[in-house]
PDB file of N, CA and C in Angstrom:
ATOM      1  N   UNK A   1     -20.955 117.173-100.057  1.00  0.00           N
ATOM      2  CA  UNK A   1     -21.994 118.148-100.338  1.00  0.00           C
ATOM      3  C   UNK A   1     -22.120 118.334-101.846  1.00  0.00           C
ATOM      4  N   UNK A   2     -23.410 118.814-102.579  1.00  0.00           N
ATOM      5  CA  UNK A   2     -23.845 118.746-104.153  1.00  0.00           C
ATOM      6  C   UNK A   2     -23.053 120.244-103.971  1.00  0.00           C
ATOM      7  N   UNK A   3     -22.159 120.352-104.938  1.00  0.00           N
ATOM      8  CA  UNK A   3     -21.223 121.299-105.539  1.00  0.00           C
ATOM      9  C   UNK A   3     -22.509 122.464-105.836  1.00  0.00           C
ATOM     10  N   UNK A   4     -22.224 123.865-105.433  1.00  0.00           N
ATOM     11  CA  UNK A   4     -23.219 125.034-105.673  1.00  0.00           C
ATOM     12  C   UNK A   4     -24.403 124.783-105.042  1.00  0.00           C
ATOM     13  N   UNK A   5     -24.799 124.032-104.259  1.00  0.00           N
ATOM     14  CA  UNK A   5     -26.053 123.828-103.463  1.00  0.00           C
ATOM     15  C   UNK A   5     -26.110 124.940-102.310  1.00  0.00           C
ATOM     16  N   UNK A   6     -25.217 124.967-101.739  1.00  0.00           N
ATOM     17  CA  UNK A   6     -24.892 125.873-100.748  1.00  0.00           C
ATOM     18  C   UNK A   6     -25.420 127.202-101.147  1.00  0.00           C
ATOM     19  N   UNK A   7     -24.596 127.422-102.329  1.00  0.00           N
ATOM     20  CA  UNK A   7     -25.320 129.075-103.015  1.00  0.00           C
ATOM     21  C   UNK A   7     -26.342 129.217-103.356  1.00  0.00           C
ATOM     22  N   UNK A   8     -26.917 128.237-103.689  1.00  0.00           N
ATOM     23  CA  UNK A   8     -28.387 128.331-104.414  1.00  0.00           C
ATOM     24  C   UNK A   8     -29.252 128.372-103.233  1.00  0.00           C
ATOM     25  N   UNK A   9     -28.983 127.879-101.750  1.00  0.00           N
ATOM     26  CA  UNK A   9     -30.038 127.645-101.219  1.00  0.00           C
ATOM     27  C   UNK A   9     -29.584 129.550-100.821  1.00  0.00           C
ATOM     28  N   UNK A  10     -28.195 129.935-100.456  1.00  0.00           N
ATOM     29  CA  UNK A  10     -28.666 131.474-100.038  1.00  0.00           C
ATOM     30  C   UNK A  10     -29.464 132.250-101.336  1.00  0.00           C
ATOM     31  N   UNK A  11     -29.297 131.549-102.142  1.00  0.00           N
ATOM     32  CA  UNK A  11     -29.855 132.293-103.386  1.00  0.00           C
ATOM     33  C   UNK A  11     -31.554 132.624-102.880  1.00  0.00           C
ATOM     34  N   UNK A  12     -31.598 131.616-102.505  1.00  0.00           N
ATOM     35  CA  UNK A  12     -33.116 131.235-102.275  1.00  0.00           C
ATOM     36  C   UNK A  12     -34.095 132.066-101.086  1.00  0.00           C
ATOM     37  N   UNK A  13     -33.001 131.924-100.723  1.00  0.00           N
ATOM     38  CA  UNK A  13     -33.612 132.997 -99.084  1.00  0.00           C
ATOM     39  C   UNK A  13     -33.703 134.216 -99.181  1.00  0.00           C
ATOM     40  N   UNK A  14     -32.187 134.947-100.219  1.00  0.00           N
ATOM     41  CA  UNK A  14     -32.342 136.186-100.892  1.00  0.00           C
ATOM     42  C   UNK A  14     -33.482 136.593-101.708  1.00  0.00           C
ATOM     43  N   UNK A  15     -34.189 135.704-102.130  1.00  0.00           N
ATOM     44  CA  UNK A  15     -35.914 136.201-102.683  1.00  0.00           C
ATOM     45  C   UNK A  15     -36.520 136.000-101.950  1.00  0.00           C
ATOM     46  N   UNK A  16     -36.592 135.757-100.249  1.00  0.00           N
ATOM     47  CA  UNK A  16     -37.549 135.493 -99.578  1.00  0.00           C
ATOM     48  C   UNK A  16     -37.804 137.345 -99.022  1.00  0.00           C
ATOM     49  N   UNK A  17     -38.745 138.034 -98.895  1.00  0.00           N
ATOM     50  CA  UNK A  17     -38.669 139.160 -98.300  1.00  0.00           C
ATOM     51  C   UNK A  17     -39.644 139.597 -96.854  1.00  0.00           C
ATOM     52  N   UNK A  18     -39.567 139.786 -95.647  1.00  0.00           N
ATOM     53  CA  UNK A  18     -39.928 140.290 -95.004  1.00  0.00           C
ATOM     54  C   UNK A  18     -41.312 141.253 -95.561  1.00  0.00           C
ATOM     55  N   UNK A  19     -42.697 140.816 -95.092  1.00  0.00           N
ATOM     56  CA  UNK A  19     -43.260 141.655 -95.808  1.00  0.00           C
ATOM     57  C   UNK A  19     -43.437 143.462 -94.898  1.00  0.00           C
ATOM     58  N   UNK A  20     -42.692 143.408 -93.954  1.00  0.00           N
ATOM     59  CA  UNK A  20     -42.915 144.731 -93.497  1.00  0.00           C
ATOM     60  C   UNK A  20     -41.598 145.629 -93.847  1.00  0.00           C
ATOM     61  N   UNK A  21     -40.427 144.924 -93.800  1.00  0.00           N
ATOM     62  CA  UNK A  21     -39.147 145.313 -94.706  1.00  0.00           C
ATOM     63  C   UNK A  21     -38.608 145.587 -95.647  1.00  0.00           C
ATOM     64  N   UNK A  22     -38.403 146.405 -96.396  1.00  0.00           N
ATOM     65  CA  UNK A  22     -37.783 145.984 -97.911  1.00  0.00           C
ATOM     66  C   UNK A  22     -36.943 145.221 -98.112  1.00  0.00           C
ATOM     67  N   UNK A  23     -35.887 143.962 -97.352  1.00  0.00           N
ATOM     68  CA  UNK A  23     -34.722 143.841 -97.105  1.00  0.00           C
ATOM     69  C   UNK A  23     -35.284 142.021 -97.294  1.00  0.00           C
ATOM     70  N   UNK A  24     -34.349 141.415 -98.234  1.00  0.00           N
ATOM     71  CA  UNK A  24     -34.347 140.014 -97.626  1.00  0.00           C
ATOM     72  C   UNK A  24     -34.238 139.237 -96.320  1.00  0.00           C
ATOM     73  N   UNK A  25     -34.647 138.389 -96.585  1.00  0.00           N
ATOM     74  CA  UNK A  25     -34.673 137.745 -94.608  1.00  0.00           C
ATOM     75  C   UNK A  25     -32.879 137.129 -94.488  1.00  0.00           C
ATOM     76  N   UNK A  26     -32.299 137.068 -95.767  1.00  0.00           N
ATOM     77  CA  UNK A  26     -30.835 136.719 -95.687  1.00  0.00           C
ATOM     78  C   UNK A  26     -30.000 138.018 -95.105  1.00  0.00           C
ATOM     79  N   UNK A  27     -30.283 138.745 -95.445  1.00  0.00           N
ATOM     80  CA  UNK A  27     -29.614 140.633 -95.355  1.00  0.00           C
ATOM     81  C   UNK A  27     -29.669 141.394 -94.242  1.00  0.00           C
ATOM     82  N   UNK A  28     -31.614 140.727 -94.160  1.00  0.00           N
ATOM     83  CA  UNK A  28     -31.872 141.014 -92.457  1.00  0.00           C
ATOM     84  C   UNK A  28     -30.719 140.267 -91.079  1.00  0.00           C
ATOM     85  N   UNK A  29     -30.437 139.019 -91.912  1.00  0.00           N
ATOM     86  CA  UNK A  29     -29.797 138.389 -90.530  1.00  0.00           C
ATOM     87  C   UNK A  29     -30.724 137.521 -89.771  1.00  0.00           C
ATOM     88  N   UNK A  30     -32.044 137.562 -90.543  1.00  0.00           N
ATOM     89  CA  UNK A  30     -32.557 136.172 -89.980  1.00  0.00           C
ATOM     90  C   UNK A  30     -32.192 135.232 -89.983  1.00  0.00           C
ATOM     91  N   UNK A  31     -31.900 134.209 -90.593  1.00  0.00           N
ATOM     92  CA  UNK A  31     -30.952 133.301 -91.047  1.00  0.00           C
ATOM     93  C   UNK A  31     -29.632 133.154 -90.635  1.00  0.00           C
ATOM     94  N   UNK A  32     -29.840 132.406 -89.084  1.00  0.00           N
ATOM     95  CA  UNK A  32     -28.385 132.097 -88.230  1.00  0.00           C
ATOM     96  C   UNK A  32     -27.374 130.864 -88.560  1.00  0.00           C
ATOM     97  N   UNK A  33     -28.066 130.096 -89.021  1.00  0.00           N
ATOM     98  CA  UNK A  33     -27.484 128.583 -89.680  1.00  0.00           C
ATOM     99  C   UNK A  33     -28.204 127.997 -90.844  1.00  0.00           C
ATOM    100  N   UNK A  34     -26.864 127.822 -91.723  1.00  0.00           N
ATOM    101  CA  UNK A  34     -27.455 126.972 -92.744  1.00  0.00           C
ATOM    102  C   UNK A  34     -26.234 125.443 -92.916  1.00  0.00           C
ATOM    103  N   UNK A  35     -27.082 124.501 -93.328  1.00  0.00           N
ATOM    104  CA  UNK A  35     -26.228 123.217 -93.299  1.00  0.00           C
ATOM    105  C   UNK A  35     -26.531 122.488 -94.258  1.00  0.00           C
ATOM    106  N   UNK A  36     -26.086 121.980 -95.124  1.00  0.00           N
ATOM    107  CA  UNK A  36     -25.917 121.123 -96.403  1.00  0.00           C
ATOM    108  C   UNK A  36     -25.217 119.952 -95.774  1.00  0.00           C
ATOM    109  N   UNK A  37     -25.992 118.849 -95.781  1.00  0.00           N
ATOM    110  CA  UNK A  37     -24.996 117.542 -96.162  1.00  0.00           C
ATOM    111  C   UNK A  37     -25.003 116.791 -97.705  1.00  0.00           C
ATOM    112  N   UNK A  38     -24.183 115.745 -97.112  1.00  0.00           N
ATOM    113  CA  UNK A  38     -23.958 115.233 -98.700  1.00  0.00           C
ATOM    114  C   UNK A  38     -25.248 114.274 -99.804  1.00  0.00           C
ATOM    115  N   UNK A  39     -26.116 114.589 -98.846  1.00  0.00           N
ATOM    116  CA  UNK A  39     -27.330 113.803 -99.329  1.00  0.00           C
ATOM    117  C   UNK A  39     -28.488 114.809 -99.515  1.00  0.00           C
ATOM    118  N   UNK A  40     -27.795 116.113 -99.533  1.00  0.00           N
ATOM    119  CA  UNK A  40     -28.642 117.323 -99.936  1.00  0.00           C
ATOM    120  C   UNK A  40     -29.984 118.210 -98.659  1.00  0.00           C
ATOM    121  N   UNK A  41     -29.806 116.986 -97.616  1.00  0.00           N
ATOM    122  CA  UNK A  41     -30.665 117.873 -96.550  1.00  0.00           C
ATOM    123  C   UNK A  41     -30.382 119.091 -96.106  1.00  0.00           C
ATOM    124  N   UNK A  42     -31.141 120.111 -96.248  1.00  0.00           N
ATOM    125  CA  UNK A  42     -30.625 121.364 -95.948  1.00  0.00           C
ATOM    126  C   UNK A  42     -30.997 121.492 -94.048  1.00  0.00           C
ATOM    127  N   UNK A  43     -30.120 122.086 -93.555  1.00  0.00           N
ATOM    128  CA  UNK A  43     -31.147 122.308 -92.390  1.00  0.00           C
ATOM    129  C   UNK A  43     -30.773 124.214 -91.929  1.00  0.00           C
ATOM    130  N   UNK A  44     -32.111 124.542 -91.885  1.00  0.00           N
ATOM    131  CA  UNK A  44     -31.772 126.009 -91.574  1.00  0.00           C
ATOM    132  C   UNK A  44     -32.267 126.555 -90.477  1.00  0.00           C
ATOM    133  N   UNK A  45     -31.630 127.497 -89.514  1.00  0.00           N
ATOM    134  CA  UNK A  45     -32.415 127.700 -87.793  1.00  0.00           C
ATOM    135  C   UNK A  45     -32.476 129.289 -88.464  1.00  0.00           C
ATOM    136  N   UNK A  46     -33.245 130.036 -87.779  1.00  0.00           N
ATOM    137  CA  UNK A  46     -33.951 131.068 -88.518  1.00  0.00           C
ATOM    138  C   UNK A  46     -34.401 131.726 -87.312  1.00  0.00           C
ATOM    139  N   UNK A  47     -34.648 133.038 -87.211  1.00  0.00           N
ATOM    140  CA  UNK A  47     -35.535 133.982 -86.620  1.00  0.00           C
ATOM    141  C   UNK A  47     -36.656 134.663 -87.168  1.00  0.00           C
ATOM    142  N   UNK A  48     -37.057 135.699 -86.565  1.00  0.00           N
ATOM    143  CA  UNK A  48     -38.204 136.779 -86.617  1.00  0.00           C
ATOM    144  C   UNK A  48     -37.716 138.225 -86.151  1.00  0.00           C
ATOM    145  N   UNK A  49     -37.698 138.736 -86.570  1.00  0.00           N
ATOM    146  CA  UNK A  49     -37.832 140.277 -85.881  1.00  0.00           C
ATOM    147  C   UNK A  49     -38.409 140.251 -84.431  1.00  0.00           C
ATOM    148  N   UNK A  50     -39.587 139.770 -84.166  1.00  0.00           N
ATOM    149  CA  UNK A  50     -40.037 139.437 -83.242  1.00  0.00           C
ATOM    150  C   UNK A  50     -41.432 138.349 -83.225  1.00  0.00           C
ATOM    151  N   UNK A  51     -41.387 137.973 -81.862  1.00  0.00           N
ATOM    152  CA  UNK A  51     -42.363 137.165 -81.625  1.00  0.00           C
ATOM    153  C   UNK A  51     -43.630 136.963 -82.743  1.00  0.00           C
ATOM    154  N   UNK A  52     -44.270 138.275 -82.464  1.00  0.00           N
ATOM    155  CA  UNK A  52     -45.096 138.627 -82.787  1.00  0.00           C
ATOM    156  C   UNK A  52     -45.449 139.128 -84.146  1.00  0.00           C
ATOM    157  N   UNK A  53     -44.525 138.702 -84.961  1.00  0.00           N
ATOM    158  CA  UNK A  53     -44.242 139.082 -86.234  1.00  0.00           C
ATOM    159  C   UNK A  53     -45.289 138.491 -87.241  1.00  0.00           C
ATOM    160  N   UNK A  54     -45.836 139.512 -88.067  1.00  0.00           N
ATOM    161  CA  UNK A  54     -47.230 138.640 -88.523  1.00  0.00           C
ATOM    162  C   UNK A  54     -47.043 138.088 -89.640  1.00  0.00           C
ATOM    163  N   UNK A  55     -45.656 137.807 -90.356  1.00  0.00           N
ATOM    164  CA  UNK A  55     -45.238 136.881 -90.752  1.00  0.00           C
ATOM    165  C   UNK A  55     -45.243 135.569 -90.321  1.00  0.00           C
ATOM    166  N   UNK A  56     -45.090 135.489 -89.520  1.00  0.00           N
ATOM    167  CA  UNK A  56     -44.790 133.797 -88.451  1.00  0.00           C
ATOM    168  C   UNK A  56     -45.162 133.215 -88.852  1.00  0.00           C
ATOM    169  N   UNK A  57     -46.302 133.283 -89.795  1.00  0.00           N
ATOM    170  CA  UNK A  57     -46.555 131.460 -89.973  1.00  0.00           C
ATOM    171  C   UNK A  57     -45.886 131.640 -91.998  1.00  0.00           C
ATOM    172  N   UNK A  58     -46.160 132.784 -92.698  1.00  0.00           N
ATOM    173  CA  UNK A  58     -45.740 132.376 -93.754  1.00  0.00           C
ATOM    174  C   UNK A  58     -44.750 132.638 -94.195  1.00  0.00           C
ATOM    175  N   UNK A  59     -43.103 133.467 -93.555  1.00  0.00           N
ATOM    176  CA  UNK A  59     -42.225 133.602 -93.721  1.00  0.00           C
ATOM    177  C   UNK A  59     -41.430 131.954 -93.643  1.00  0.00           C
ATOM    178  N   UNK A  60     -41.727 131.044 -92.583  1.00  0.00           N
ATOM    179  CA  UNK A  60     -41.249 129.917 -92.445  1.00  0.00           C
ATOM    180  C   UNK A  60     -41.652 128.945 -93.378  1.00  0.00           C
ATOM    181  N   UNK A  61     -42.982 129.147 -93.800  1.00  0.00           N
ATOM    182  CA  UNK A  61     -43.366 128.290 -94.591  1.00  0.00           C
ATOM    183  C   UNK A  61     -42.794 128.451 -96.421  1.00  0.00           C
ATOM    184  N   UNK A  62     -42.569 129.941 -96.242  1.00  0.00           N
ATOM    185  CA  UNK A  62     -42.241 129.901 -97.695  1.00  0.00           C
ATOM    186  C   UNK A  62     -40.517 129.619 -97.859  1.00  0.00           C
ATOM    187  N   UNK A  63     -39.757 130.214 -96.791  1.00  0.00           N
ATOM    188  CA  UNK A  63     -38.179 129.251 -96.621  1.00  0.00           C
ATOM    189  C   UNK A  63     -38.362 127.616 -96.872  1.00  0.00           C
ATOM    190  N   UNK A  64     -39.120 127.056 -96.640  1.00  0.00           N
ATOM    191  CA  UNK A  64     -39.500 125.546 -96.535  1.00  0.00           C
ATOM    192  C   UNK A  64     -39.768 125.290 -98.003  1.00  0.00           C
ATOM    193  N   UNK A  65     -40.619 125.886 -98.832  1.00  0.00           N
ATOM    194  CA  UNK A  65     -40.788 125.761-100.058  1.00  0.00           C
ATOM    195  C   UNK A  65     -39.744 126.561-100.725  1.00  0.00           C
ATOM    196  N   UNK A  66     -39.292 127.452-100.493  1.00  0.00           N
ATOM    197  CA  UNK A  66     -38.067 127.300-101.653  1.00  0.00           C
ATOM    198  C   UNK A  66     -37.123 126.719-101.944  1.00  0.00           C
ATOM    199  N   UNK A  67     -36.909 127.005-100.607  1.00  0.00           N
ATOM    200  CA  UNK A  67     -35.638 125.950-100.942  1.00  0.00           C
ATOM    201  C   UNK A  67     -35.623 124.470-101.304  1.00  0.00           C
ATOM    202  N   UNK A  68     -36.825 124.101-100.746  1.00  0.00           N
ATOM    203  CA  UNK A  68     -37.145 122.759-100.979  1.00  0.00           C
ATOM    204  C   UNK A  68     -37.222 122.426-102.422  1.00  0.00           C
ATOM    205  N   UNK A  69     -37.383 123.645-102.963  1.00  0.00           N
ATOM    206  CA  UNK A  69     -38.201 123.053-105.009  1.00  0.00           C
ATOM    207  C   UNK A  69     -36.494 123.351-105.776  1.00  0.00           C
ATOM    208  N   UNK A  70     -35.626 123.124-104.643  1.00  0.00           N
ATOM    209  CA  UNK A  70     -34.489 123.461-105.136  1.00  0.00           C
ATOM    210  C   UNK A  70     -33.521 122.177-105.768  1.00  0.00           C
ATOM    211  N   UNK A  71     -33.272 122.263-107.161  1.00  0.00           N
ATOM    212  CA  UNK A  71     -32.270 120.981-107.594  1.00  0.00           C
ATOM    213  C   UNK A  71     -31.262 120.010-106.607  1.00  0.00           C
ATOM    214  N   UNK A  72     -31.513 119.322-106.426  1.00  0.00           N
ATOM    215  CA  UNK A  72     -30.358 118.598-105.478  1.00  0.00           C
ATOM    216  C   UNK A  72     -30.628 118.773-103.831  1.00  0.00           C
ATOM    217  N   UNK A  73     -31.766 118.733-103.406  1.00  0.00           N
ATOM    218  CA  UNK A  73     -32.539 118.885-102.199  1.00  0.00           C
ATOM    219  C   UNK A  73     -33.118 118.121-102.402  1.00  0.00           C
ATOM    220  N   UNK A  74     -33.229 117.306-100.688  1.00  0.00           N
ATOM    221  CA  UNK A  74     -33.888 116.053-100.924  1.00  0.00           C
ATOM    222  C   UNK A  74     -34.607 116.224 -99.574  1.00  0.00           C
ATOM    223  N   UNK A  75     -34.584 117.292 -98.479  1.00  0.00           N
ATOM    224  CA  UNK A  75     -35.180 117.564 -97.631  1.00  0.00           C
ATOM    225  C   UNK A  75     -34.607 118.725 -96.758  1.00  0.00           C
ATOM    226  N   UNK A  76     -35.688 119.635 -96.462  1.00  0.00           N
ATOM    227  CA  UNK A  76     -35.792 120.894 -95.816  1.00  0.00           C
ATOM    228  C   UNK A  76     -35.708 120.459 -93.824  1.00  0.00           C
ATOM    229  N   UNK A  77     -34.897 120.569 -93.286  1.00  0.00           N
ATOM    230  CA  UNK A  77     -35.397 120.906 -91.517  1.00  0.00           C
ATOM    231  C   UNK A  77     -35.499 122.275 -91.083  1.00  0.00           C
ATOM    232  N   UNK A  78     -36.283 122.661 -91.416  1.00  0.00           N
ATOM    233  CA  UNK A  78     -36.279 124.314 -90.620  1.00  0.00           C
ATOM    234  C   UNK A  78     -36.445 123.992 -89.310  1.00  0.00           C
ATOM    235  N   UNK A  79     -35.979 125.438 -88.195  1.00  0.00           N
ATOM    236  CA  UNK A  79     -36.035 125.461 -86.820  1.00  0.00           C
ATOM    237  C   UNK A  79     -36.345 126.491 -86.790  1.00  0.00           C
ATOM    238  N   UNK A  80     -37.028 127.436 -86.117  1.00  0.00           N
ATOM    239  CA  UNK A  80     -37.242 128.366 -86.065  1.00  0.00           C
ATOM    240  C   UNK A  80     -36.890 129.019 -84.285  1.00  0.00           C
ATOM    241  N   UNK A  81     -36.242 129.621 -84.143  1.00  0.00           N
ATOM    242  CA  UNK A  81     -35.448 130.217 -83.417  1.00  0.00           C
ATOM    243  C   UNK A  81     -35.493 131.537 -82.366  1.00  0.00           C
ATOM    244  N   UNK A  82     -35.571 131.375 -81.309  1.00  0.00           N
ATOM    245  CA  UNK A  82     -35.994 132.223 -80.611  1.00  0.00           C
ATOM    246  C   UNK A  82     -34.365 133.207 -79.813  1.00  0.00           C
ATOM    247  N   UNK A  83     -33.426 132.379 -79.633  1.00  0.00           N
ATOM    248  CA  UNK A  83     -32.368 132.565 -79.047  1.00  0.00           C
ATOM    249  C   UNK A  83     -31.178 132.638 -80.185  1.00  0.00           C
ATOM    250  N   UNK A  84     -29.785 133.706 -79.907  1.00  0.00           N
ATOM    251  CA  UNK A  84     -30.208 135.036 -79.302  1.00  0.00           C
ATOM    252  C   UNK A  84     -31.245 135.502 -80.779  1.00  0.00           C
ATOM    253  N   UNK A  85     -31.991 136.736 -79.947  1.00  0.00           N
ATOM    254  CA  UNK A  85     -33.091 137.847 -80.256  1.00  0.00           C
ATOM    255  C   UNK A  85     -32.229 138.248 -81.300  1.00  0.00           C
ATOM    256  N   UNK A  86     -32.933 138.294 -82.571  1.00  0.00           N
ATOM    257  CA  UNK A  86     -32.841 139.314 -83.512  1.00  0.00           C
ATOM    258  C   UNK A  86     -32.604 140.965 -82.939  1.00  0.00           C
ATOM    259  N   UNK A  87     -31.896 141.375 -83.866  1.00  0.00           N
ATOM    260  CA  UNK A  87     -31.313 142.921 -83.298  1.00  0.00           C
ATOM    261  C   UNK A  87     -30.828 143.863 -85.269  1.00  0.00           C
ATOM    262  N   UNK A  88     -30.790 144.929 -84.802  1.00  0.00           N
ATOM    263  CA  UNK A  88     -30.399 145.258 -86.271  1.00  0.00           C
ATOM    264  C   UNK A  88     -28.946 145.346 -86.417  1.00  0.00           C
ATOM    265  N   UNK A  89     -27.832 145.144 -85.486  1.00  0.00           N
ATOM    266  CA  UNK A  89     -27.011 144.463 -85.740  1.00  0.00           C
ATOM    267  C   UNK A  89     -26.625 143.208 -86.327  1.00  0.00           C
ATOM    268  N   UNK A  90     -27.156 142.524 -86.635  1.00  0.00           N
ATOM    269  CA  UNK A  90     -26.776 141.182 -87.541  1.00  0.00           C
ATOM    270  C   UNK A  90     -27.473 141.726 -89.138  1.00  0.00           C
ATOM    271  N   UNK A  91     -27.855 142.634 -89.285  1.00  0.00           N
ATOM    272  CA  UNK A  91     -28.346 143.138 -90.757  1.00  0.00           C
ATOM    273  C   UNK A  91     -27.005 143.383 -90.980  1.00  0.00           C
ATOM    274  N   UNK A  92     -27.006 142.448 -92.912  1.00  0.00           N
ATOM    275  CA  UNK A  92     -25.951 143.105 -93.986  1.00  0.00           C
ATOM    276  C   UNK A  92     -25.481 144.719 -93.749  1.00  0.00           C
ATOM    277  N   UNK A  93     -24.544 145.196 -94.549  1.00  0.00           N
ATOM    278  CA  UNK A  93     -24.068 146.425 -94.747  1.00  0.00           C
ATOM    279  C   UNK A  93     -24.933 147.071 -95.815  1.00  0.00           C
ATOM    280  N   UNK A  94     -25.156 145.852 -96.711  1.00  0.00           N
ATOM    281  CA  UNK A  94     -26.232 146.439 -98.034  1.00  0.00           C
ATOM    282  C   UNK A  94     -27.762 146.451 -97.300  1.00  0.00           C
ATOM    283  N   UNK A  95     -27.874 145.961 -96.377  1.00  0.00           N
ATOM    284  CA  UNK A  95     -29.566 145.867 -95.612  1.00  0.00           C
ATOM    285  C   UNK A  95     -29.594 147.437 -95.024  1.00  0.00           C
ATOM    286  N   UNK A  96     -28.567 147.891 -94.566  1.00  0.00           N
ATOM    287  CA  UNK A  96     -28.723 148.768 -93.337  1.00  0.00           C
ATOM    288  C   UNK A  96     -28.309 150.058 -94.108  1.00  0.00           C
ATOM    289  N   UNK A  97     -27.894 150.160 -95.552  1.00  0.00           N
ATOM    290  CA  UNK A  97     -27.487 151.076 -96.572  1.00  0.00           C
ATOM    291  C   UNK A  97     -28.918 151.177 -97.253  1.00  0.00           C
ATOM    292  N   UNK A  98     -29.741 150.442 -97.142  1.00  0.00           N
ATOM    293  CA  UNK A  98     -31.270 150.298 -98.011  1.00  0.00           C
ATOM    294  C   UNK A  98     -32.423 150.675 -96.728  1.00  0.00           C
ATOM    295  N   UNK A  99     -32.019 150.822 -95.607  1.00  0.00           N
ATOM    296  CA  UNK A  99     -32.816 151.022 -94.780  1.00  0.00           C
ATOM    297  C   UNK A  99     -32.265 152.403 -94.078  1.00  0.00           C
ATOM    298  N   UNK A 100     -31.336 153.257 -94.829  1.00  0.00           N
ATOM    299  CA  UNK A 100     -30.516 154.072 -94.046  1.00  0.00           C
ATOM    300  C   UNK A 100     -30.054 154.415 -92.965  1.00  0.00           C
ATOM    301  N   UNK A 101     -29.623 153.023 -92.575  1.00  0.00           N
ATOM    302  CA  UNK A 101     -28.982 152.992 -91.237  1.00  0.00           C
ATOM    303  C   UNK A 101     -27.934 153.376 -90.718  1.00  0.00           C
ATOM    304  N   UNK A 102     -26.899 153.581 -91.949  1.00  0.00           N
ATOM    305  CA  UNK A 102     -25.403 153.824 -91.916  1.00  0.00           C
ATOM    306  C   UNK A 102     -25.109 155.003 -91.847  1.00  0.00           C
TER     307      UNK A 102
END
């Protein structure tokens, strides 16, 4: 694996934001898998809050472009993920402290 690729791509997701959330889609817990191999393909399986989330088409698309314009990436597989359902249990401690959940 490209040494710091790994971080940079959470780096990357951490500026991605939910536009109905204040909370990154990393913090949220969208973001169930991430995978780096040694030839830099990232592959990431991902959720939604829900179905119906009117993000859906440009929350995925903009994970795809960031990470993609990322040094030492040589290709993006997003999946987008239905199973298990997003819940506000998989939100960070800092997500659910910004959303006053705690």
């Amino acid at each position: 694996m490209i040494p710091g690729l790994m971080e940079k791509v959470i780096e990357a997701l951490k500026s991605i934001f939910d536009p109905e959330i204040p909370v990154n889609i990393y913090d949220l817990g969208l973001v169930y898998r991430i995978e780096v191999n040694e030839s830099g393909e990232v592959y990431i399986d991902m959720t939604l809050t829900s179905p119906n989330c009117p993000a859906a088409q440009s929350l995925p698309e903009e994970v795809i472009h960031k990470v993609g314009e990322l040094q030492g990436v040589s290709r993006v597989v997003f999946n987008l993920v239905w199973d298990p359902p997003w819940d506000p249990d998989k939100m960070s401690e800092a997500a659910k402290l910004e959303l006053n959940m705690l």
